[in-house]
C-alpha atoms as a PDB file:
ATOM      1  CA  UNK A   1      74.807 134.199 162.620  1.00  0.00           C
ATOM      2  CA  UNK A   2      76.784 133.652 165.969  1.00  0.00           C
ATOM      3  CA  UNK A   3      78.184 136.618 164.706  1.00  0.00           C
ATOM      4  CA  UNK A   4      75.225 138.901 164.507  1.00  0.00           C
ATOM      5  CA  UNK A   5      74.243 137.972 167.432  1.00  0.00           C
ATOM      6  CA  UNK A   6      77.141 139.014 169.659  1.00  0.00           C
ATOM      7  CA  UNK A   7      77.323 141.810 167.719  1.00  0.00           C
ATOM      8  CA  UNK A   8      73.335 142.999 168.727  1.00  0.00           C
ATOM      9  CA  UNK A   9      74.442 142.013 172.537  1.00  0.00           C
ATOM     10  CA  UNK A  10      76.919 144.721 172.533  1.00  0.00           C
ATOM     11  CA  UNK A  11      75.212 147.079 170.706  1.00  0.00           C
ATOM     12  CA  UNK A  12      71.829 147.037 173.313  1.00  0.00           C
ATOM     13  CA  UNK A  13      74.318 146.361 176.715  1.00  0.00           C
ATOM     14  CA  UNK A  14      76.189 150.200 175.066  1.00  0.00           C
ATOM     15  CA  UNK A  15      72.736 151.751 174.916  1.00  0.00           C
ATOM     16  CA  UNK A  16      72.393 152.662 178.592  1.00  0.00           C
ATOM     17  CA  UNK A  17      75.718 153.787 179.380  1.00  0.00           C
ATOM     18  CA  UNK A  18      75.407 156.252 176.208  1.00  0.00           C
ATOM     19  CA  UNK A  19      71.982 157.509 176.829  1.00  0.00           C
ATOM     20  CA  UNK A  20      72.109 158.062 180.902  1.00  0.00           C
ATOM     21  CA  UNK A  21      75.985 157.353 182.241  1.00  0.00           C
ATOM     22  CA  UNK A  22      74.988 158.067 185.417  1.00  0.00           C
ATOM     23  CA  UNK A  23      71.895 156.049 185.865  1.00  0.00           C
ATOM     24  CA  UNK A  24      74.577 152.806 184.518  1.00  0.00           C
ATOM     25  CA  UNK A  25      77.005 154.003 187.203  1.00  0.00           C
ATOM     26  CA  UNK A  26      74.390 154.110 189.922  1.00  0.00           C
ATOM     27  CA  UNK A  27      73.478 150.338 188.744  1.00  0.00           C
ATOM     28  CA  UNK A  28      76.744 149.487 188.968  1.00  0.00           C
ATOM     29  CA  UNK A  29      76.798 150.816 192.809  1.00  0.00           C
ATOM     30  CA  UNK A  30      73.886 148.716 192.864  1.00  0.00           C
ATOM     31  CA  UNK A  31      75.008 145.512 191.952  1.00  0.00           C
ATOM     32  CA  UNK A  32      78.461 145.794 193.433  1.00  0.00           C
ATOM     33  CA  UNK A  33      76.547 145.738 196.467  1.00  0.00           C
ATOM     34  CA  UNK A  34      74.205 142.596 195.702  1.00  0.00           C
ATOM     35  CA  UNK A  35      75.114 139.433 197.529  1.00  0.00           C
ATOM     36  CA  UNK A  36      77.036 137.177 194.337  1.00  0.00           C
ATOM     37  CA  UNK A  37      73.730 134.178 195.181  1.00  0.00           C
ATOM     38  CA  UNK A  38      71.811 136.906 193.947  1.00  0.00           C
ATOM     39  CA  UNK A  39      73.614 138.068 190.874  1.00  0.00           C
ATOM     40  CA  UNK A  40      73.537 134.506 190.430  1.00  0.00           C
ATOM     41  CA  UNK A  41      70.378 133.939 189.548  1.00  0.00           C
ATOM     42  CA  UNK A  42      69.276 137.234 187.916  1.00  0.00           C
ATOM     43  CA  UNK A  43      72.328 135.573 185.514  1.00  0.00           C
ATOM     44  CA  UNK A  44      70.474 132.542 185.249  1.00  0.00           C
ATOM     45  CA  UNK A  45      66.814 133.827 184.621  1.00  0.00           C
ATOM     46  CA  UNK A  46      68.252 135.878 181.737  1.00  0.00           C
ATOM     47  CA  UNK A  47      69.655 132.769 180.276  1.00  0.00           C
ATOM     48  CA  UNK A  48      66.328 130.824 180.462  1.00  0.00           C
ATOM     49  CA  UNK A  49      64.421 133.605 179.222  1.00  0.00           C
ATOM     50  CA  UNK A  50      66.963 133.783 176.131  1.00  0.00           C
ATOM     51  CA  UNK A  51      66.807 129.927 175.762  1.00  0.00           C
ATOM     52  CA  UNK A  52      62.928 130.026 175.965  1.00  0.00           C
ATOM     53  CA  UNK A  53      62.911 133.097 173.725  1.00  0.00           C
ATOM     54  CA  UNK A  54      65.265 132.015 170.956  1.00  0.00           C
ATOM     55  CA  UNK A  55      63.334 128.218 171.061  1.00  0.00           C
ATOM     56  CA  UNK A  56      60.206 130.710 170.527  1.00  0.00           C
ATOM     57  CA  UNK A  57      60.984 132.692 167.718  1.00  0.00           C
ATOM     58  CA  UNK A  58      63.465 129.965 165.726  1.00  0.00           C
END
């Protein structure tokens, strides 16, 4: 299952580099220039939106 699911992470996080490389590369600029407090928490709202999501739907 673990499996699956790393699997599904890699295949959605290679879906915007394939369909618009240069949009990903401009959101890379992006971020490279975002303070690391920020990055921070965009990190940790995605995690408690997947823990919140995967207690939803399991």
């Amino acid at each position: 299952m673990l499996a699956v699911a790393v699997a599904l992470v890699f295949i959605i996080e290679g879906m915007l580099p394939f369909i618009s490389p240069n949009r990903w590369r401009n959101l890379l600029r992006v971020a490279n220039e975002m303070d690391d407090r920020v990055i921070r928490y965009v990190g940790l709202g995605s995690m408690l939106f997947g823990v919140v999501f995967l207690y939803l739907v399991h």
